[in-house]
Structures are given as structure tokens and as C-alpha cells.
C-alpha atoms as a PDB file:
ATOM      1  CA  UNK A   1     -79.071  17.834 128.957  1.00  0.00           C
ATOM      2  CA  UNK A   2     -81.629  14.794 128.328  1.00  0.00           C
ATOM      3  CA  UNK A   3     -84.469  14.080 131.494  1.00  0.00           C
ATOM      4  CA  UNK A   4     -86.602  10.990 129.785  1.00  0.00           C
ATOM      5  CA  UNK A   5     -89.750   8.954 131.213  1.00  0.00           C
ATOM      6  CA  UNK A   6     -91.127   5.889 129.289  1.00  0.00           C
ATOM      7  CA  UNK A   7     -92.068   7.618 126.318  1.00  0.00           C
ATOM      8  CA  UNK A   8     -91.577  11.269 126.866  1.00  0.00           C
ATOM      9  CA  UNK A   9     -87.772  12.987 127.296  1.00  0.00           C
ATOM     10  CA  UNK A  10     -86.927  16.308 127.219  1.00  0.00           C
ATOM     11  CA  UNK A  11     -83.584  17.549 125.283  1.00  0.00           C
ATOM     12  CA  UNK A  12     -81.908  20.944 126.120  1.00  0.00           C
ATOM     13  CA  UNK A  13     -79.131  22.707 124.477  1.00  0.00           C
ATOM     14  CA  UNK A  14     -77.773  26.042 124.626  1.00  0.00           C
ATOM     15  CA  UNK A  15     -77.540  27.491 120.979  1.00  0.00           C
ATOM     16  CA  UNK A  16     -75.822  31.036 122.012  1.00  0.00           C
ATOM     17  CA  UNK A  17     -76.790  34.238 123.860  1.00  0.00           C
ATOM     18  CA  UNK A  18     -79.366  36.063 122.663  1.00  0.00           C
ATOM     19  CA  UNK A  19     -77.514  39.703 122.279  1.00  0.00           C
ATOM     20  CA  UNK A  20     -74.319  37.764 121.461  1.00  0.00           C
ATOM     21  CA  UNK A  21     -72.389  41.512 120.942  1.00  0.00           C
ATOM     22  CA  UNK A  22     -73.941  42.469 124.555  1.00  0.00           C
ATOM     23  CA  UNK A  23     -71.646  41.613 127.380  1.00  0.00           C
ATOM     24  CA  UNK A  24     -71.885  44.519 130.397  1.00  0.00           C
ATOM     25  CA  UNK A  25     -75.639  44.485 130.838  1.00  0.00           C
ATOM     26  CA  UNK A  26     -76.528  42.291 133.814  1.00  0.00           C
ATOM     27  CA  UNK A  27     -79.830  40.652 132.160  1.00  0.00           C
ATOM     28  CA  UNK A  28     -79.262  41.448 128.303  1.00  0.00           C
ATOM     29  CA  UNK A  29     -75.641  40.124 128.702  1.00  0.00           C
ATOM     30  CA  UNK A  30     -76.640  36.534 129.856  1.00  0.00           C
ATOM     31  CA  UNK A  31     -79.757  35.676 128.096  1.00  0.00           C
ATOM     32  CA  UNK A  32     -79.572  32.356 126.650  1.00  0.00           C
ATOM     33  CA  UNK A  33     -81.320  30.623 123.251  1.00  0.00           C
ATOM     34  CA  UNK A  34     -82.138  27.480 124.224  1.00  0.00           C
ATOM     35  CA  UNK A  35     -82.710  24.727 122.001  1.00  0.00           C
ATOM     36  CA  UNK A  36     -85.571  22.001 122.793  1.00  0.00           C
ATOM     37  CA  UNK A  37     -86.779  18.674 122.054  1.00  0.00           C
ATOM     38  CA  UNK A  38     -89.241  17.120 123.204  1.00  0.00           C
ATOM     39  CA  UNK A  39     -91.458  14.391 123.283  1.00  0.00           C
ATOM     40  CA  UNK A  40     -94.730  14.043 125.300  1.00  0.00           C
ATOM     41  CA  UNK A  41     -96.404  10.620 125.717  1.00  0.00           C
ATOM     42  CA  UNK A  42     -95.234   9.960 122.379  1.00  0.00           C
ATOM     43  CA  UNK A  43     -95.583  13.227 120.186  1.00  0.00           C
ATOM     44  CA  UNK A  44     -92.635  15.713 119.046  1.00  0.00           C
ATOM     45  CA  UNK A  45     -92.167  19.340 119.116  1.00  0.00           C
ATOM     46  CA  UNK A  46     -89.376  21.878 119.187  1.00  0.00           C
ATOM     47  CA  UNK A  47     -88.910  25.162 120.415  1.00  0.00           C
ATOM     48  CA  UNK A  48     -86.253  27.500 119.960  1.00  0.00           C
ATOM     49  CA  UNK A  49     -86.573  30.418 122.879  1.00  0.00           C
ATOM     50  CA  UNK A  50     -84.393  33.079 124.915  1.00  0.00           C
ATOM     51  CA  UNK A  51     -86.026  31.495 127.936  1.00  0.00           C
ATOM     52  CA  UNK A  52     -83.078  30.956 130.549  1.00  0.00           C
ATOM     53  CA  UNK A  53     -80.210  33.208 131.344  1.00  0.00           C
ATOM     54  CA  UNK A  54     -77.003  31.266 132.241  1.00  0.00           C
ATOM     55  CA  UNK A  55     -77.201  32.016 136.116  1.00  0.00           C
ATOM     56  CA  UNK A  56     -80.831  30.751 136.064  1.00  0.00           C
ATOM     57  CA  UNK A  57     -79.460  27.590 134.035  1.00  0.00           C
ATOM     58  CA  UNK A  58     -76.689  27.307 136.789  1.00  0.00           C
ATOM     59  CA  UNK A  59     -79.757  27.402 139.593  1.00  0.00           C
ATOM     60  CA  UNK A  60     -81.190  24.480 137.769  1.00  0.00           C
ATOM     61  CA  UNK A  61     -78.029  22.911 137.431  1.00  0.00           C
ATOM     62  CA  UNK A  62     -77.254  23.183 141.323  1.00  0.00           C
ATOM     63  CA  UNK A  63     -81.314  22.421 141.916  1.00  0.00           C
ATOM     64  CA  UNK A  64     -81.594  19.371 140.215  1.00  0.00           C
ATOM     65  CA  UNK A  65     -78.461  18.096 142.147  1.00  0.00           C
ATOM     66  CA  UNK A  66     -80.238  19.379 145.428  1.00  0.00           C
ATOM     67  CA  UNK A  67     -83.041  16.861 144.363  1.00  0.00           C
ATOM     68  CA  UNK A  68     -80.482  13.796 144.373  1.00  0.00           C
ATOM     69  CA  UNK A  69     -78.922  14.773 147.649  1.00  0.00           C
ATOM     70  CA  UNK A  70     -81.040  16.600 149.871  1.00  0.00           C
ATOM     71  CA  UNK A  71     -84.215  18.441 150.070  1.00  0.00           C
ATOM     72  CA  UNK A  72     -83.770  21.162 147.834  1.00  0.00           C
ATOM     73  CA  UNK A  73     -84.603  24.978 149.369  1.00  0.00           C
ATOM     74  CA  UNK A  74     -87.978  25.490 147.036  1.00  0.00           C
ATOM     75  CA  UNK A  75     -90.011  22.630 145.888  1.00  0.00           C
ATOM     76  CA  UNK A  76     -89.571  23.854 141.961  1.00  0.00           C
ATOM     77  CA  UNK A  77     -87.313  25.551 139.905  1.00  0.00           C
ATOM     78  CA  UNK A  78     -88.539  28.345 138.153  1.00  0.00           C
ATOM     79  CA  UNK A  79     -87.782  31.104 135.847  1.00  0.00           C
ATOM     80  CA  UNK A  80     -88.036  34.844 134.864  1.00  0.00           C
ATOM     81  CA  UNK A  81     -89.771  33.647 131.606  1.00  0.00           C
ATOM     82  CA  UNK A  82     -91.862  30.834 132.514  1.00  0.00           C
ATOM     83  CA  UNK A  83     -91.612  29.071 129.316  1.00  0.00           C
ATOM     84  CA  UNK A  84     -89.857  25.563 131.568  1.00  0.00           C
ATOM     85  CA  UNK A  85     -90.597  25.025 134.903  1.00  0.00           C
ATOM     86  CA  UNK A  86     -89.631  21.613 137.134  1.00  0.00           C
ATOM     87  CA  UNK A  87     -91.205  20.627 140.413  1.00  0.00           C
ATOM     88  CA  UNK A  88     -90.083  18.070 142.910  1.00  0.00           C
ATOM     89  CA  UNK A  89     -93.477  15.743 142.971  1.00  0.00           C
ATOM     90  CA  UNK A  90     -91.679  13.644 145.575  1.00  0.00           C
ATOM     91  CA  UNK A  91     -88.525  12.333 146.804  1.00  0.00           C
ATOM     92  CA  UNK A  92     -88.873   9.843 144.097  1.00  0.00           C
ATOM     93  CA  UNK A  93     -90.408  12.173 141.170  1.00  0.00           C
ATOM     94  CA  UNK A  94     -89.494  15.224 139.433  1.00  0.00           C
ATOM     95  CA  UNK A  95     -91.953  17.182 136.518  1.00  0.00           C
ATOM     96  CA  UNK A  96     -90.699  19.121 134.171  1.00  0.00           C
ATOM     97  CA  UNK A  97     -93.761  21.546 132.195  1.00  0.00           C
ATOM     98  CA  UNK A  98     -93.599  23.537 129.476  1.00  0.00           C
ATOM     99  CA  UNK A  99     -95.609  27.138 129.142  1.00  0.00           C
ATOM    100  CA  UNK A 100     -95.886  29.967 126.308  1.00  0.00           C
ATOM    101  CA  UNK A 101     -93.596  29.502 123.225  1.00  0.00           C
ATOM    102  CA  UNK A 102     -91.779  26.275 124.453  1.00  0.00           C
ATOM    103  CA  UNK A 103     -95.458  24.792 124.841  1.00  0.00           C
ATOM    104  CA  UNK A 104     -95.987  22.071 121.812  1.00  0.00           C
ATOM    105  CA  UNK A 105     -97.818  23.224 119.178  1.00  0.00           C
ATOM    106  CA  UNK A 106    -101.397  22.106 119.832  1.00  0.00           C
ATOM    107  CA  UNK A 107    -101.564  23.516 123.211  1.00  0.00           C
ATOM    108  CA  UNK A 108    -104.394  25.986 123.462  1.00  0.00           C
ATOM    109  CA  UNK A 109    -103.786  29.715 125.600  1.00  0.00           C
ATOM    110  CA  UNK A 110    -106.201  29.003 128.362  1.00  0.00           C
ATOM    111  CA  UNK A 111    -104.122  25.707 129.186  1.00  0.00           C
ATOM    112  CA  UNK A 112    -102.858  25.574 132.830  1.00  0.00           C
ATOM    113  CA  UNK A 113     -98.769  26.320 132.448  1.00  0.00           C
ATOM    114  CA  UNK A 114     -98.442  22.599 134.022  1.00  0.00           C
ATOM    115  CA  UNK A 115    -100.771  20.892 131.507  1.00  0.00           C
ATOM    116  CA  UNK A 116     -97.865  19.919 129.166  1.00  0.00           C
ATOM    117  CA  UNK A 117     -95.456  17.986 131.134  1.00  0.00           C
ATOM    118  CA  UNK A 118     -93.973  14.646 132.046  1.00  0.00           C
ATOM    119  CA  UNK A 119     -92.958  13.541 135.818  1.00  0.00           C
ATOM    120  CA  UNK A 120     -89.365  11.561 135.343  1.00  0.00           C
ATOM    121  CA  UNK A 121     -87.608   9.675 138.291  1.00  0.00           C
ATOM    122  CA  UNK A 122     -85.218  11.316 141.143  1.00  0.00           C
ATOM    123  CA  UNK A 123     -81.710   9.838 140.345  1.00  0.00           C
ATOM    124  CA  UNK A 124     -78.534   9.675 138.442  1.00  0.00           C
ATOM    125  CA  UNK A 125     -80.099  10.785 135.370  1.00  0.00           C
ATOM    126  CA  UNK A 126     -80.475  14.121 137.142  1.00  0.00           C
ATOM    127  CA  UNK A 127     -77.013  14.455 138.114  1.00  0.00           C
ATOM    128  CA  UNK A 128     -76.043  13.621 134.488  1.00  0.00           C
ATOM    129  CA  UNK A 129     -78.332  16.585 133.452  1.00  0.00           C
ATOM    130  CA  UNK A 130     -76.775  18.642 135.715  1.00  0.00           C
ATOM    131  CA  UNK A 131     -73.116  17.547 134.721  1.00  0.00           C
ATOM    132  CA  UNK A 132     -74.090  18.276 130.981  1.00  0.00           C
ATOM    133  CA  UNK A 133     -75.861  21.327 131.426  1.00  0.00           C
ATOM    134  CA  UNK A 134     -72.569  22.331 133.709  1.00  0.00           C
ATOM    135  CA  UNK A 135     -70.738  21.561 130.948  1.00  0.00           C
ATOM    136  CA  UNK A 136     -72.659  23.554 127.956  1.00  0.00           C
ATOM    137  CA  UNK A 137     -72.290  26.999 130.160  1.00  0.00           C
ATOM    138  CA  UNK A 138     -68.663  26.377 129.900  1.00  0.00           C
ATOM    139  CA  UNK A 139     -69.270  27.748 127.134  1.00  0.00           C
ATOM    140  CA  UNK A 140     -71.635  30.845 127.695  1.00  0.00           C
ATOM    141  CA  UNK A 141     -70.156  32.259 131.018  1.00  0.00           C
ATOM    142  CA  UNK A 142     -72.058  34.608 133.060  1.00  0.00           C
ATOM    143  CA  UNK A 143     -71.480  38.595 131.811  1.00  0.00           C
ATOM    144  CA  UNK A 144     -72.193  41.698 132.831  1.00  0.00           C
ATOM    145  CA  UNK A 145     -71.101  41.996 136.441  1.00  0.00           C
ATOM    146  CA  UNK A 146     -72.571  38.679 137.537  1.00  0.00           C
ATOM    147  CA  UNK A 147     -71.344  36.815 139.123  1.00  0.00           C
ATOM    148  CA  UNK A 148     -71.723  32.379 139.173  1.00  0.00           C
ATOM    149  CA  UNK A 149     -73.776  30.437 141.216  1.00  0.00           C
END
């Protein structure tokens, strides 16, 4: 899944689960290691974090596409770990932020969570994202006794 503004973008991949050998625990079952890149007005980090379980990555999924069709139900998309965290600006803008151990490197503790972030248009990137991140979970189905959003 790639969201990009000028010069920032924002890369996301599933790697795996976390407990990869865990599959009937609700939570431990569906935690996901996510893979970032990122680049913020021109400088690069990584990260490389449990911080999304696969129904929370379906919600953003099914939010972002909210954002291109209609108002979506909350005004952000957020997280039981609030490493990532996306807010509609606007009908015209979306932010994506990054908190905790997806934060880049010379972020300092006492940073407000939305400090490090880029604002990217509303559009058919989205839906892209969401078709690509649809497609990765393919992969990583929801376990556990969940069930898909």
C-alpha cells in the first residue's frame, strides 16, 4: 500500500503475523508485522512493528474507501497500538502520522503523536491503497474466532 504527497509517501507491507504458530486466540492470533517506509519532507526511515491486527487493517482498508465515497463514520482511523494513525483533514485531504516505534528516528518522546506526518490528497490513490492492502490480507486472514470486516 503506497499514500505519497510531493516529497513524502508512506509504504506499507505486511511481513507475517506476529505469533505465526498462534491461530485460536482472538488478539494474539491476528497481530500483524508490518513493514514501513517512509519518507517525510524528504528524509527516510523504516520501521518494522506488530502495530495492526488484520481486522484493524481491514477497517482501514474499508475507511480509506469511506473517504473517496462518502463521509466516513469517524473523522480518523485509529488503532489499538497507536504507532499509525490517519485523519480526514477535509474532503480534499487525508494525514497519515506516525507515533512510538514507527516514529522516524530523530523524533524526541515529548513530541505530539501527530508531529510526524504528511497530509496526501482524497482520491484514487486511496482506493488503490485500499485495493492493495485488500489484497496483502489475502494472505494473513483473520484467526481466532473473528470474524472479517
Amino acid at each position: 500500500m503506497l499514500l505519497s504527497a510531493e516529497d513524502s509517501w508512506f509504504k506499507l507491507t505486511i511481513a507475517d503475523y506476529q505469533f505465526h504458530n498462534d491461530t485460536h486466540d482472538k488478539w494474539d492470533s491476528n497481530w500483524l508485522i508490518i513493514d514501513g517506509s517512509v519518507r517525510l519532507a524528504g528524509r527516510d526511515w523504516r520501521f518494522r512493528e506488530p502495530c495492526l491486527t488484520n481486522f484493524e487493517a481491514y477497517d482501514l482498508a474499508a475507511w480509506l474507501e469511506d473517504c473517496v465515497y462518502k463521509e466516513p463514520d469517524k473523522p480518523y482511523c485509529s488503532f489499538t497500538e497507536p504507532n499509525l494513525q490517519f485523519d480526514l483533514v477535509d474532503k480534499r485531504t487525508i494525514r497519515v502520522s506516525f507515533a512510538l516505534e514507527s516514529a522516524p528516528p530523530w523524533a524526541n518522546q515529548a513530541d505530539d503523536w501527530r508531529k510526524h506526518g504528511f497530509n496526501f490528497s482524497n482520491g484514487s490513490e486511496l482506493l488503490k491503497a485500499a485495493e492493495d492492502l485488500r489484497h496483502q490480507l489475502q494472505h494473513f486472514p483473520v484467526r481466532g474466532g473473528q470474524t472479517q470486516v
